[in-house]
PDB file of N, CA and C in Angstrom:
ATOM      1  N   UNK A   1      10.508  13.829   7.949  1.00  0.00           N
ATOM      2  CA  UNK A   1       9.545  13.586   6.887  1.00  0.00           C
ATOM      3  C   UNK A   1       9.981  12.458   5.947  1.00  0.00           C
ATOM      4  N   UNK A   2      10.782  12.057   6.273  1.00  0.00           N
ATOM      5  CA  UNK A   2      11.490  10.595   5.840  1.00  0.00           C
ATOM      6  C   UNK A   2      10.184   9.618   5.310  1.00  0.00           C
ATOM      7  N   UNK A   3       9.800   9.441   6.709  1.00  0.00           N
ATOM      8  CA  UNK A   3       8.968   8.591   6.609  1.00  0.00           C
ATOM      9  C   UNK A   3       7.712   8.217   5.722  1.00  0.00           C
ATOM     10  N   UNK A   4       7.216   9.855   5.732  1.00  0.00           N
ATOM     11  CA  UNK A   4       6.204  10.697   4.573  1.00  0.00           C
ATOM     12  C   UNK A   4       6.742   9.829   3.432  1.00  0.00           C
ATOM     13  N   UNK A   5       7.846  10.507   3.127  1.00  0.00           N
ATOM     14  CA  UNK A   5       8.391  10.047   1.643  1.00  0.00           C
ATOM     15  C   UNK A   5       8.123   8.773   0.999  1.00  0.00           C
ATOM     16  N   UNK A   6       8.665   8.000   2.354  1.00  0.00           N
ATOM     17  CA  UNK A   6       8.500   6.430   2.500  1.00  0.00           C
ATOM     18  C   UNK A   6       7.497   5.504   2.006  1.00  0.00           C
ATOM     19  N   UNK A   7       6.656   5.882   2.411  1.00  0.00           N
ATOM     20  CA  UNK A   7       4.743   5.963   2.679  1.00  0.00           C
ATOM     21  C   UNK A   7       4.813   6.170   1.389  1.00  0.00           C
ATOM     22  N   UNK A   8       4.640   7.575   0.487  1.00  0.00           N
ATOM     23  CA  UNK A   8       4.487   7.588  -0.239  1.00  0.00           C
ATOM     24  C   UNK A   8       4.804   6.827  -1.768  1.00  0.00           C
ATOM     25  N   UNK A   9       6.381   6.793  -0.895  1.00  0.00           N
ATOM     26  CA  UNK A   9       6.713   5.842  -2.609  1.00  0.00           C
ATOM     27  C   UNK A   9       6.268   4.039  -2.633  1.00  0.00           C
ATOM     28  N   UNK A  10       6.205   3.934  -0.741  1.00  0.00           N
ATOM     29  CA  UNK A  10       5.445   2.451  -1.077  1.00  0.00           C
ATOM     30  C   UNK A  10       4.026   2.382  -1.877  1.00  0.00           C
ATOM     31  N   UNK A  11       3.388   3.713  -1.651  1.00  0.00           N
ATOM     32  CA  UNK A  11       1.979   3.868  -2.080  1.00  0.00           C
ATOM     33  C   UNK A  11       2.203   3.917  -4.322  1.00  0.00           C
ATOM     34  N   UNK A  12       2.961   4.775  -4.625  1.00  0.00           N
ATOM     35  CA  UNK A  12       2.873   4.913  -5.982  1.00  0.00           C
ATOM     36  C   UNK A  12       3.865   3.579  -6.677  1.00  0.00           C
ATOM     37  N   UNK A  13       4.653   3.128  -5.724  1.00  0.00           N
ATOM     38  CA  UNK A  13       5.612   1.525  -5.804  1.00  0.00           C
ATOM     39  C   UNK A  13       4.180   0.182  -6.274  1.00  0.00           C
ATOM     40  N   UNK A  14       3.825   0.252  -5.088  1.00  0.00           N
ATOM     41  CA  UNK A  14       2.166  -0.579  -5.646  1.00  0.00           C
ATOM     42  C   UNK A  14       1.220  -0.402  -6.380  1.00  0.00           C
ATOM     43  N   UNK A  15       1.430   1.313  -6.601  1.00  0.00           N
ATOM     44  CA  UNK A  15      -0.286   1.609  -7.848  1.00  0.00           C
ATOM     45  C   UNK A  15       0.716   1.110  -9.311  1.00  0.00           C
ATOM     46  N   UNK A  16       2.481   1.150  -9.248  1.00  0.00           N
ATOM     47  CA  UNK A  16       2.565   0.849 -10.651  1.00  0.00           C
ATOM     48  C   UNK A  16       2.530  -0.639 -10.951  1.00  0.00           C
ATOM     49  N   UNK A  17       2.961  -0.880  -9.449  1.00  0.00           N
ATOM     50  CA  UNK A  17       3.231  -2.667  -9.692  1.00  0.00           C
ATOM     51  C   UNK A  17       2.103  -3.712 -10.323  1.00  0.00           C
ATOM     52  N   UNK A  18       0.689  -2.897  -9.625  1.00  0.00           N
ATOM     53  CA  UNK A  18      -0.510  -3.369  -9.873  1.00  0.00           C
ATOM     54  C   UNK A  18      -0.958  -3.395 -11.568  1.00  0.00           C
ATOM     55  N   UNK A  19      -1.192  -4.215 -11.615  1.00  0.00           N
ATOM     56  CA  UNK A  19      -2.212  -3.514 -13.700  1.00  0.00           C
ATOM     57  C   UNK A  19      -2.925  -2.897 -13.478  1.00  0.00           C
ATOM     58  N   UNK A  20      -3.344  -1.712 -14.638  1.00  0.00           N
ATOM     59  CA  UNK A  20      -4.243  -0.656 -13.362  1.00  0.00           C
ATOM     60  C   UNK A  20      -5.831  -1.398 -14.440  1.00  0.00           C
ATOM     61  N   UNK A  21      -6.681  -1.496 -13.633  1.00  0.00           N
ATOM     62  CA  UNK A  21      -8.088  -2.049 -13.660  1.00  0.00           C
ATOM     63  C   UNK A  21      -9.381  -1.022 -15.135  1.00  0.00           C
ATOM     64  N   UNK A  22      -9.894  -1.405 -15.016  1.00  0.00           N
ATOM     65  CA  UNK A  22     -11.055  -0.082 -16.397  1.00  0.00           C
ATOM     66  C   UNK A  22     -10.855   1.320 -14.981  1.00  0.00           C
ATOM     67  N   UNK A  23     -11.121   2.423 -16.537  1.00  0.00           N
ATOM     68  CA  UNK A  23     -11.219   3.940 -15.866  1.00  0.00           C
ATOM     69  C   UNK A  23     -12.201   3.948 -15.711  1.00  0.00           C
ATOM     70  N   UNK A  24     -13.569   2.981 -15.464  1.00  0.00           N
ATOM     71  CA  UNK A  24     -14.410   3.505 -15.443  1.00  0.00           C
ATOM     72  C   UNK A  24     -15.284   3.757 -13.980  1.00  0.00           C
ATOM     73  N   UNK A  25     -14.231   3.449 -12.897  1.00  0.00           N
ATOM     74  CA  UNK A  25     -14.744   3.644 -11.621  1.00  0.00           C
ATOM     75  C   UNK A  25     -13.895   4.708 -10.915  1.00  0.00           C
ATOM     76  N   UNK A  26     -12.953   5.973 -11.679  1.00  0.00           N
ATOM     77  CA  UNK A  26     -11.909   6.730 -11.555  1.00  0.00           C
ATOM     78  C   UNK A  26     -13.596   7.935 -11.554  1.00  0.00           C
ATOM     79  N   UNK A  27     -14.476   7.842 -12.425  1.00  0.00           N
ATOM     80  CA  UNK A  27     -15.240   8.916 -12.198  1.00  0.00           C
ATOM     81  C   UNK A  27     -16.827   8.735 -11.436  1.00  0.00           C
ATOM     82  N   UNK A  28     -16.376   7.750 -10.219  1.00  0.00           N
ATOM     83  CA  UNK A  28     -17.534   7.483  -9.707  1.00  0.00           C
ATOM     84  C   UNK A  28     -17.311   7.982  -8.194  1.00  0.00           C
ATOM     85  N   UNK A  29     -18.060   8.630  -7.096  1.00  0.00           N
ATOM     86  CA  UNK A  29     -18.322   9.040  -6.588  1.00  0.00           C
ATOM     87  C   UNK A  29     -17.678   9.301  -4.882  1.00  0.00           C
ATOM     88  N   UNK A  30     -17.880   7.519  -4.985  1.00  0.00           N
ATOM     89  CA  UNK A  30     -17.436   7.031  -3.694  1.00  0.00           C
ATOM     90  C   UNK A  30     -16.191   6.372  -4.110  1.00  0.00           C
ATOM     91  N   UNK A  31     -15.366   5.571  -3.454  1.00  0.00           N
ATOM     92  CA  UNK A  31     -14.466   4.537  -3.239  1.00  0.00           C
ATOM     93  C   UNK A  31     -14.469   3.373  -4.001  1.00  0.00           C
ATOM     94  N   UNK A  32     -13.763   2.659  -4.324  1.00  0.00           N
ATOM     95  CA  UNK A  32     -14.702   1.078  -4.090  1.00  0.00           C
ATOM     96  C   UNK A  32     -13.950   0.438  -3.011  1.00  0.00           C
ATOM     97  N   UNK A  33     -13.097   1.179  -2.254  1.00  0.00           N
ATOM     98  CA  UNK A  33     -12.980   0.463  -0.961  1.00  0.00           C
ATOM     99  C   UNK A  33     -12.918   2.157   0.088  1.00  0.00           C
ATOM    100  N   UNK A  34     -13.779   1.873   0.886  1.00  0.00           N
ATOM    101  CA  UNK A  34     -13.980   3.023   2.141  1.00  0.00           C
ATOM    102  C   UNK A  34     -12.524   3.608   2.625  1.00  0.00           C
ATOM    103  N   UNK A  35     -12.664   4.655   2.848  1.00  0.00           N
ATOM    104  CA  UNK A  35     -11.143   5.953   3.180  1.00  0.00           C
ATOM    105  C   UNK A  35     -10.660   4.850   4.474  1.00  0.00           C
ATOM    106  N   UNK A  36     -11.709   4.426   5.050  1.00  0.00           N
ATOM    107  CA  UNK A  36     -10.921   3.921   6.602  1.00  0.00           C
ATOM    108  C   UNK A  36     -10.142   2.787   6.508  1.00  0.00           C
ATOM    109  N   UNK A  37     -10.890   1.747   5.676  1.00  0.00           N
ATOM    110  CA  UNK A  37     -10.717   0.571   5.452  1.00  0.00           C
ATOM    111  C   UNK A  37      -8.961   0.399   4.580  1.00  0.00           C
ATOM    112  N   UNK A  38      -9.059   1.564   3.648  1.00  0.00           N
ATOM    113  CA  UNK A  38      -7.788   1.772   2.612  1.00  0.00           C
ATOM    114  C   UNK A  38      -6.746   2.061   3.484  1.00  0.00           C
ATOM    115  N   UNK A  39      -6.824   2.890   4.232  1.00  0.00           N
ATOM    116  CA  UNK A  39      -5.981   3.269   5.537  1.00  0.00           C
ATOM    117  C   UNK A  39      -5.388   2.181   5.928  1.00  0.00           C
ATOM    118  N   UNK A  40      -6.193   1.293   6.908  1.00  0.00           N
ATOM    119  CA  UNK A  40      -5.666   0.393   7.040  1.00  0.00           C
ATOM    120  C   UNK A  40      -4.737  -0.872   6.299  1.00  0.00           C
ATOM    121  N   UNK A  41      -5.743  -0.612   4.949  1.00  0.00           N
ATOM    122  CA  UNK A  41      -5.025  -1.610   3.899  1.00  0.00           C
ATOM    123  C   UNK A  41      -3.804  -1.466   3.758  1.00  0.00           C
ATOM    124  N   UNK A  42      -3.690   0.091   3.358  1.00  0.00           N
ATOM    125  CA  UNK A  42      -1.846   0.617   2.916  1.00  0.00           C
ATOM    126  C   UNK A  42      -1.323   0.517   4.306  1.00  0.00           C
ATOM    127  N   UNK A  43      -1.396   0.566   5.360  1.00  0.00           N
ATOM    128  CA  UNK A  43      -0.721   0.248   6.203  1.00  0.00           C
ATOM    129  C   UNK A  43      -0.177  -0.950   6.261  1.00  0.00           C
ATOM    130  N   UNK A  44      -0.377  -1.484   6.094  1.00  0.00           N
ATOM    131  CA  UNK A  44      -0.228  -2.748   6.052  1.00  0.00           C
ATOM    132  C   UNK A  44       0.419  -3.602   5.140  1.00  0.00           C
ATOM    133  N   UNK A  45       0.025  -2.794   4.056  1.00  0.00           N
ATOM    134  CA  UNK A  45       0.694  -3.258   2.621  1.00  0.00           C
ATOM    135  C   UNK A  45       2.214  -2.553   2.800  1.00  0.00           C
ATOM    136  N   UNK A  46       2.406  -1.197   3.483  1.00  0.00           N
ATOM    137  CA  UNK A  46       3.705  -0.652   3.776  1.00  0.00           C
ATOM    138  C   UNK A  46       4.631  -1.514   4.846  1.00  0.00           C
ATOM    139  N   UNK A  47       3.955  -1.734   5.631  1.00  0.00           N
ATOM    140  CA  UNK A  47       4.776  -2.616   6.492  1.00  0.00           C
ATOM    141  C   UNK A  47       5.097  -3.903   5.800  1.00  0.00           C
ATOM    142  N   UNK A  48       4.238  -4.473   4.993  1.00  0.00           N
ATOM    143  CA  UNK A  48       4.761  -5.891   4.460  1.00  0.00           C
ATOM    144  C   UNK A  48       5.844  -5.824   3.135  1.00  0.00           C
ATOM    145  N   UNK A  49       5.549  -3.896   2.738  1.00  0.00           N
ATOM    146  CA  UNK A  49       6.935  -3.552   2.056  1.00  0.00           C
ATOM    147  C   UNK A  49       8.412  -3.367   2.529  1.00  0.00           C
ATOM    148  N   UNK A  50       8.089  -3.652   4.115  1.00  0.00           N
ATOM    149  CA  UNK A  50       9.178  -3.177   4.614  1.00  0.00           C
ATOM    150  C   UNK A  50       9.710  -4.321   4.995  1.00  0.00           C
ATOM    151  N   UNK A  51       9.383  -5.382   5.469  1.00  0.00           N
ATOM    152  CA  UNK A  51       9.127  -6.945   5.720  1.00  0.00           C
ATOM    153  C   UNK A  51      10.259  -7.263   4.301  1.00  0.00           C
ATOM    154  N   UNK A  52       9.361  -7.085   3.269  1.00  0.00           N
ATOM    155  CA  UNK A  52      10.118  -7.451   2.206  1.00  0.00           C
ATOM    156  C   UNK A  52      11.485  -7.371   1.892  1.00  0.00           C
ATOM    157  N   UNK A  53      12.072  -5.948   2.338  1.00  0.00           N
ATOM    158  CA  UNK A  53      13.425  -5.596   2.282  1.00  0.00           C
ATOM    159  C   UNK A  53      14.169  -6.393   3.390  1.00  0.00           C
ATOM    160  N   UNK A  54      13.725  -6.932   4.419  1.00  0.00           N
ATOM    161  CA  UNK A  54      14.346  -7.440   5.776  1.00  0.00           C
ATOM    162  C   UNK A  54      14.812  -8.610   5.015  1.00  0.00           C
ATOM    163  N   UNK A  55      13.889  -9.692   4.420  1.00  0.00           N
ATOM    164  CA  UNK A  55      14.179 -10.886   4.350  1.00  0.00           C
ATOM    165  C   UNK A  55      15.188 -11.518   4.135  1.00  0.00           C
ATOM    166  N   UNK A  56      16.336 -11.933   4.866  1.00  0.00           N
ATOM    167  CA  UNK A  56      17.475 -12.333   4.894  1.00  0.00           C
ATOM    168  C   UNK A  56      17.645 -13.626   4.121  1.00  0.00           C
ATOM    169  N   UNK A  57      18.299 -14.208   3.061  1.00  0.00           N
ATOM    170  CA  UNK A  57      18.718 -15.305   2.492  1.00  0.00           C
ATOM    171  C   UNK A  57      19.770 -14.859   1.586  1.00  0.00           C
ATOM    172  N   UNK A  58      20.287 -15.787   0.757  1.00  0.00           N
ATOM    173  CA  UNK A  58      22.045 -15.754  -0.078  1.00  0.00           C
ATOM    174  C   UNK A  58      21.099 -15.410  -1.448  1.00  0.00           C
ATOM    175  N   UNK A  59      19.854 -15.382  -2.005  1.00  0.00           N
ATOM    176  CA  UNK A  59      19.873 -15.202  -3.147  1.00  0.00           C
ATOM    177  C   UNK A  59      19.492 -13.472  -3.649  1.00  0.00           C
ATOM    178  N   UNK A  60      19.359 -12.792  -2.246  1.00  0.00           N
ATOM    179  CA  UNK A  60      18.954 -11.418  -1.756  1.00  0.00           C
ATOM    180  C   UNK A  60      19.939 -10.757  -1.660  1.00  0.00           C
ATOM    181  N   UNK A  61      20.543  -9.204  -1.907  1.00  0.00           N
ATOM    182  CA  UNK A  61      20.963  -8.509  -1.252  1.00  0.00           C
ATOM    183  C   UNK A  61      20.489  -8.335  -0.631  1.00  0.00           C
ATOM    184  N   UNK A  62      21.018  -7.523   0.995  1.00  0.00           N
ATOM    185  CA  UNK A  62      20.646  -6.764   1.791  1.00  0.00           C
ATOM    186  C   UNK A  62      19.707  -5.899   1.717  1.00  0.00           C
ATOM    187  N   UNK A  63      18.747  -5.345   2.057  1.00  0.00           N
ATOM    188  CA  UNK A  63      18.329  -4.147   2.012  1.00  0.00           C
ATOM    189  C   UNK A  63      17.168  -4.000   0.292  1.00  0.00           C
ATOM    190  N   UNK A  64      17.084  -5.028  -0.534  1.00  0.00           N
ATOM    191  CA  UNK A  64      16.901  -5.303  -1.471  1.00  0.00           C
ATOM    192  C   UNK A  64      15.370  -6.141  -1.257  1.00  0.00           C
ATOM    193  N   UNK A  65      14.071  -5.963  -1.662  1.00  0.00           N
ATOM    194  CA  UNK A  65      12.661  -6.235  -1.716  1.00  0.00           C
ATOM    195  C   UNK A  65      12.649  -7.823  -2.579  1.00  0.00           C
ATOM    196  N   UNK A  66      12.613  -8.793  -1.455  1.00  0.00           N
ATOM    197  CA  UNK A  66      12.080 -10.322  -1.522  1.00  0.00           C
ATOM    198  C   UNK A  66      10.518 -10.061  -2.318  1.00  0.00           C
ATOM    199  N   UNK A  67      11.002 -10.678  -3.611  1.00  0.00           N
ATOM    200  CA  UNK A  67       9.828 -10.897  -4.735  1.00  0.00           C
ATOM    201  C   UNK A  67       8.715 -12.163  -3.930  1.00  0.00           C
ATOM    202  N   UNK A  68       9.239 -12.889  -3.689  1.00  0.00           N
ATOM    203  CA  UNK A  68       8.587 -14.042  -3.146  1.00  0.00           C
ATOM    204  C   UNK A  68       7.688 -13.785  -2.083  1.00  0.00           C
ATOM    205  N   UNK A  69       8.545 -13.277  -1.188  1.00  0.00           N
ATOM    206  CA  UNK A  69       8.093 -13.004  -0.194  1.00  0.00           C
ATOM    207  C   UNK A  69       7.205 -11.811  -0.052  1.00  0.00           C
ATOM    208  N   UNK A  70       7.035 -11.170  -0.746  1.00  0.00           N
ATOM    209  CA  UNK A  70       6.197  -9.612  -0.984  1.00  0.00           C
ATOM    210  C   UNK A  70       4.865  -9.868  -1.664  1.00  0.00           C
ATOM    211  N   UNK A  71       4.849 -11.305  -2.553  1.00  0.00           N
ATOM    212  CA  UNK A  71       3.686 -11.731  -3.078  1.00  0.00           C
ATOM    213  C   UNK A  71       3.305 -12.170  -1.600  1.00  0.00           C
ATOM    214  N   UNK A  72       3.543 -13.113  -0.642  1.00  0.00           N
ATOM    215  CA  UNK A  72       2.998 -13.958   0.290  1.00  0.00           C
ATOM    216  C   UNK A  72       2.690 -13.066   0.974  1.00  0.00           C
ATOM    217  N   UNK A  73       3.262 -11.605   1.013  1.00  0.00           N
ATOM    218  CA  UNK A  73       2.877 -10.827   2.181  1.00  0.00           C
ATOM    219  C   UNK A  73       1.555 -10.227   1.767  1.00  0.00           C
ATOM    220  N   UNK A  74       1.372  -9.923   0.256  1.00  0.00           N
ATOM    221  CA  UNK A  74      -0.069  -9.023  -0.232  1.00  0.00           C
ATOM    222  C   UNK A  74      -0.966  -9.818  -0.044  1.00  0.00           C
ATOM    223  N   UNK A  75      -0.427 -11.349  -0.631  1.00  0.00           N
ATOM    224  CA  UNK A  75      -1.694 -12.263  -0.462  1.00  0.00           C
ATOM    225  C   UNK A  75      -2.395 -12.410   1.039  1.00  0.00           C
ATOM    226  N   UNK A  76      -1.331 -12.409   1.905  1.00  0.00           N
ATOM    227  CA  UNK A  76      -1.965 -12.191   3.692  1.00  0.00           C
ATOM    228  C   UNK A  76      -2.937 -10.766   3.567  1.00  0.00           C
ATOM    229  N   UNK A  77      -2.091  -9.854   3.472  1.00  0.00           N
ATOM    230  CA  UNK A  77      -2.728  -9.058   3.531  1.00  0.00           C
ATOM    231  C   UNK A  77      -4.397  -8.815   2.979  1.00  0.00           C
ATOM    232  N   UNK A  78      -4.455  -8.886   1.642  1.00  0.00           N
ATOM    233  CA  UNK A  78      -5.849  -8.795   1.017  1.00  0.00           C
ATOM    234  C   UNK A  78      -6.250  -9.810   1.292  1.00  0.00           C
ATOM    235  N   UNK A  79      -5.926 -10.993   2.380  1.00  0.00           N
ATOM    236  CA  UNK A  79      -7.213 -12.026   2.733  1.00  0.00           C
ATOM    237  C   UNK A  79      -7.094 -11.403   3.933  1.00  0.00           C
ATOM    238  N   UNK A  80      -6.492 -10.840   4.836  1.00  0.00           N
ATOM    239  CA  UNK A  80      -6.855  -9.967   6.180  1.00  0.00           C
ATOM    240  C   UNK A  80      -7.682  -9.677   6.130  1.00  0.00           C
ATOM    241  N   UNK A  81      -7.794  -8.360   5.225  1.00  0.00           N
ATOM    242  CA  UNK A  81      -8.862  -7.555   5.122  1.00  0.00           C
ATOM    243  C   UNK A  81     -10.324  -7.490   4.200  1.00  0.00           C
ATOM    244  N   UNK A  82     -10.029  -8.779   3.642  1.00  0.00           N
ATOM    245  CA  UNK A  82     -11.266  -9.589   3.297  1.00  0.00           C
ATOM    246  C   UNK A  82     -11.559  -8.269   1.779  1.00  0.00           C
ATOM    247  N   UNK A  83     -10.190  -8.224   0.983  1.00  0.00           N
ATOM    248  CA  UNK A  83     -10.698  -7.813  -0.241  1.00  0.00           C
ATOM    249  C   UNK A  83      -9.508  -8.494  -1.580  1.00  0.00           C
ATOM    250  N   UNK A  84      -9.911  -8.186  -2.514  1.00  0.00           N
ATOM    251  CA  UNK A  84      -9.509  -8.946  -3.591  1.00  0.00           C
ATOM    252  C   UNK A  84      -8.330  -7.942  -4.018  1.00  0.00           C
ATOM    253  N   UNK A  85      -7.483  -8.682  -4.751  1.00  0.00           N
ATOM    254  CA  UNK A  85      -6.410  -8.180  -5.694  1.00  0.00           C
ATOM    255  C   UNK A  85      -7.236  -6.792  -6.617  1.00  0.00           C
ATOM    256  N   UNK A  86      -8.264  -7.244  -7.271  1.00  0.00           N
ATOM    257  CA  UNK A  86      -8.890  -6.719  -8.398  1.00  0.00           C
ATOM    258  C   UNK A  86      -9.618  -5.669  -7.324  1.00  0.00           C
ATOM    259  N   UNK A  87     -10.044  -5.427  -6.497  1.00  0.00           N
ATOM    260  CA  UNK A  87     -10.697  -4.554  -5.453  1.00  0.00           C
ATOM    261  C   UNK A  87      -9.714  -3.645  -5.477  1.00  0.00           C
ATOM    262  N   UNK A  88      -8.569  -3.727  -4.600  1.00  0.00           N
ATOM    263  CA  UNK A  88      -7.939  -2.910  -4.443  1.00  0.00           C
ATOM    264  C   UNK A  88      -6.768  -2.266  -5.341  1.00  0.00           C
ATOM    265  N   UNK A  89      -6.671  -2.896  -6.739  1.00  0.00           N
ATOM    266  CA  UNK A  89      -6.615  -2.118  -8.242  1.00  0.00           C
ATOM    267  C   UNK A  89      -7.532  -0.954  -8.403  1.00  0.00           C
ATOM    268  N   UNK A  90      -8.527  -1.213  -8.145  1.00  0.00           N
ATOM    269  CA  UNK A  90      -9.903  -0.237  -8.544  1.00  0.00           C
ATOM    270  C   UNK A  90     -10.167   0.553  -7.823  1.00  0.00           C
ATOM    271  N   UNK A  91      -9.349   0.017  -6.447  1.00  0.00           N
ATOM    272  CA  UNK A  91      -9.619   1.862  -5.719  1.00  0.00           C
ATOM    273  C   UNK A  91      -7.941   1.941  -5.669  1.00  0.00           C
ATOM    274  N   UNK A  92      -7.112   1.984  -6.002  1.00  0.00           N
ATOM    275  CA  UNK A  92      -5.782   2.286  -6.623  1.00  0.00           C
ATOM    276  C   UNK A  92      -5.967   3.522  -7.822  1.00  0.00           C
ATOM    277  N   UNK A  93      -6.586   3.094  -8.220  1.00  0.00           N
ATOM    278  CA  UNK A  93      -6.920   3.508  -9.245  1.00  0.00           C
ATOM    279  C   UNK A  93      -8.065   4.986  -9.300  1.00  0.00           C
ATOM    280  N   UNK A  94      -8.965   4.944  -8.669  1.00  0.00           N
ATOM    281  CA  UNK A  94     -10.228   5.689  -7.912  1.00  0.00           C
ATOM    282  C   UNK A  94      -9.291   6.653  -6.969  1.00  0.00           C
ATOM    283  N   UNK A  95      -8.462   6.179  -6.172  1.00  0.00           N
ATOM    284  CA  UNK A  95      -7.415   7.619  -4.982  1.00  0.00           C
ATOM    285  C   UNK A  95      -6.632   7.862  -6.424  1.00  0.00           C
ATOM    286  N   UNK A  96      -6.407   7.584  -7.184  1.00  0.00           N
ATOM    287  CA  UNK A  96      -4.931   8.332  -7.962  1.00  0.00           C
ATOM    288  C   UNK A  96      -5.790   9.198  -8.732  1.00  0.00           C
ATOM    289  N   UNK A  97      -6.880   8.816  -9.172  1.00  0.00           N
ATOM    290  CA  UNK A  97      -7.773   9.939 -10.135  1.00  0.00           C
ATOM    291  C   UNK A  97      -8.129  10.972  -9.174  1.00  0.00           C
ATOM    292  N   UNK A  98      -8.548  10.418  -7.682  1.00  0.00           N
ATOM    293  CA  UNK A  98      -8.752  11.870  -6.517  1.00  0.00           C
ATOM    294  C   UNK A  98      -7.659  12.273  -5.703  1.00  0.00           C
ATOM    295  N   UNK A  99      -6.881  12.933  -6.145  1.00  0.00           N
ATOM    296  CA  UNK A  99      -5.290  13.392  -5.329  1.00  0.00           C
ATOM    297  C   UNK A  99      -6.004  13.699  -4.236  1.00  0.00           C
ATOM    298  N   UNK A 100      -6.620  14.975  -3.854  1.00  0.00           N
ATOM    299  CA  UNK A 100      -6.752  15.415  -2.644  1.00  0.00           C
ATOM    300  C   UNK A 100      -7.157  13.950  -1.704  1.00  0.00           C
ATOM    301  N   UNK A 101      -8.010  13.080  -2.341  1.00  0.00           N
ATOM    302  CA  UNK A 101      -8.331  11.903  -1.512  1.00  0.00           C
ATOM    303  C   UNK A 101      -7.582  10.943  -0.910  1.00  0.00           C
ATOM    304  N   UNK A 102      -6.417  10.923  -2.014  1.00  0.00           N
ATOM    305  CA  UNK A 102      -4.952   9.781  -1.716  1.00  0.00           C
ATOM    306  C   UNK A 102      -4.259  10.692  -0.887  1.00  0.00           C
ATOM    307  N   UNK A 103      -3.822  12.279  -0.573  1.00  0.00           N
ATOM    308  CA  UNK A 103      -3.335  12.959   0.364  1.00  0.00           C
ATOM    309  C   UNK A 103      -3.769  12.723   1.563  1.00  0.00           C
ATOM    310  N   UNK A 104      -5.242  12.925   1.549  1.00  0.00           N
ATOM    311  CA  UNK A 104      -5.982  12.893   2.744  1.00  0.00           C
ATOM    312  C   UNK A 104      -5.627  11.460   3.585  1.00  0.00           C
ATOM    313  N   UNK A 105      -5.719  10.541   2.612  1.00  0.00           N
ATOM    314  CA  UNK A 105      -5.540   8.929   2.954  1.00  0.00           C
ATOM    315  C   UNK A 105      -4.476   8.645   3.862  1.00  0.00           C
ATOM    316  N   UNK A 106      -2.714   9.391   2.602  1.00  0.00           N
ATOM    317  CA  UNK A 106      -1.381   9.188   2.899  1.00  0.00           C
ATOM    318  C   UNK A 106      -1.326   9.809   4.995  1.00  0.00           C
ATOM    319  N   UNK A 107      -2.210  11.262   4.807  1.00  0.00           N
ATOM    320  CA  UNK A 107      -1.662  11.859   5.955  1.00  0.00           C
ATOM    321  C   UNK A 107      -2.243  11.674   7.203  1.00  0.00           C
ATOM    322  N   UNK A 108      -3.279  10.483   7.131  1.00  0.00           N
ATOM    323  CA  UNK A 108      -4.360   9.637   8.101  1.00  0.00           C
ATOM    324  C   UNK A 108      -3.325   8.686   8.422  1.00  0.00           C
ATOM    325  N   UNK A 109      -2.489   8.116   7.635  1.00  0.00           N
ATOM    326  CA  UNK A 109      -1.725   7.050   8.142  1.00  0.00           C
ATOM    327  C   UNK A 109      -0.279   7.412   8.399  1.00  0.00           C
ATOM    328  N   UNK A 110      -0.003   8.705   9.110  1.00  0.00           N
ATOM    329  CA  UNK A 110       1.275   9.124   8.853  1.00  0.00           C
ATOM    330  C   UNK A 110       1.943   9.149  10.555  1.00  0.00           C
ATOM    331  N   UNK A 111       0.914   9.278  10.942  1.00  0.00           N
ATOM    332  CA  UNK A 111       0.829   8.863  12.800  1.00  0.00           C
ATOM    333  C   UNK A 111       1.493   7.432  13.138  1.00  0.00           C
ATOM    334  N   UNK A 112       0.757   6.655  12.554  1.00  0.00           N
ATOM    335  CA  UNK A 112       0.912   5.457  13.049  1.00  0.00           C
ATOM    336  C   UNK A 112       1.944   4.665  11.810  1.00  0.00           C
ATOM    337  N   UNK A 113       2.619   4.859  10.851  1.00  0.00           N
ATOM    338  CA  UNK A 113       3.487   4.879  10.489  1.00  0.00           C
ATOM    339  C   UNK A 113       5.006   5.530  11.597  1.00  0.00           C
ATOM    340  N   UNK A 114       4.789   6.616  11.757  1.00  0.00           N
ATOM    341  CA  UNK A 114       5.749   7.035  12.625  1.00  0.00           C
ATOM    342  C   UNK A 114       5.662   6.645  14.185  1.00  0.00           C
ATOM    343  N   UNK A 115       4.909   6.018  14.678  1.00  0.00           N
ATOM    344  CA  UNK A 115       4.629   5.316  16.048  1.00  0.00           C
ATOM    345  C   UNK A 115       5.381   4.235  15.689  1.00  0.00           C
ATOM    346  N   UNK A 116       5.286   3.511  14.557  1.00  0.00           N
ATOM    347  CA  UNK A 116       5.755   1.858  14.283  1.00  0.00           C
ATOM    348  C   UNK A 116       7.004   2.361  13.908  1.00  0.00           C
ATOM    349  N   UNK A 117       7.893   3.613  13.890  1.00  0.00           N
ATOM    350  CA  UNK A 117       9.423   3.576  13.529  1.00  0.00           C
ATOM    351  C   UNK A 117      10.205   2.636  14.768  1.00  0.00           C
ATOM    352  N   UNK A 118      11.570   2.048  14.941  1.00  0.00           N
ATOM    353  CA  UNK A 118      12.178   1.761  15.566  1.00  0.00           C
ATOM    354  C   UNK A 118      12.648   2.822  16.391  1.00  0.00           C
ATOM    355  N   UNK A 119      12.965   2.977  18.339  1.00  0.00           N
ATOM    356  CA  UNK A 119      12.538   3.972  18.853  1.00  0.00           C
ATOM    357  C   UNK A 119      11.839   4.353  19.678  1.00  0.00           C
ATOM    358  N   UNK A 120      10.735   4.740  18.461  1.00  0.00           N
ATOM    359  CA  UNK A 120       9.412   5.405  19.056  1.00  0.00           C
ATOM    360  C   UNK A 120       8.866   4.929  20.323  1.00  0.00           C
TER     361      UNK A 120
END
């Protein structure tokens, strides 16, 4: 359950990193980005957290999250998936006001998190 953990703290690592956006879409209904679509997003955003720690150069420790490189990786990322910085604040923001929803989210992507371990 390592991995769980993992997942998770990349997930609450990014809702703090982010500025969090108005509360005023925390009591609206739907998403502002779809359960499937977010799935994929944090996937992705986890792996490019993990990317981050790899990045080998002299001004890095080891094992230590490339600032530089962790911006270039979100910015890939949210033009991947064809949504904005400010988008995915607002449903950051929208799963943390619906726990059961960010659970549901975390344990949709917990498969294929553990498929992508080294290994597997």
């Amino acid at each position: 359950m390592t991995f769980r953990r993992d997942l998770l703290s990349a997930v609450v690592t990014v809702s703090l990193l982010l500025t969090t956006s108005s509360c005023d879409d925390q009591g609206a209904k739907e998403a502002p980005i779809p359960r499937e679509k977010m799935q994929r997003l944090l996937l992705d955003i986890n792996i490019a957290e993990v990317y981050s720690g790899m990045t080998k150069d002299t001004l890095h420790k080891p094992g230590t999250k490339n600032a530089d490189s962790l911006t270039a990786f979100y910015t890939d990322v949210f033009a991947h998936h064809q949504v904005t910085r400010e988008a995915f604040e607002k449903a950051m923001v929208w799963y943390k006001a619906h726990p059961d929803e960010m659970d549901s989210l975390v344990n949709a992507i917990m498969p294929e998190v553990e498929r992508l371990q080294p290994g597997k």
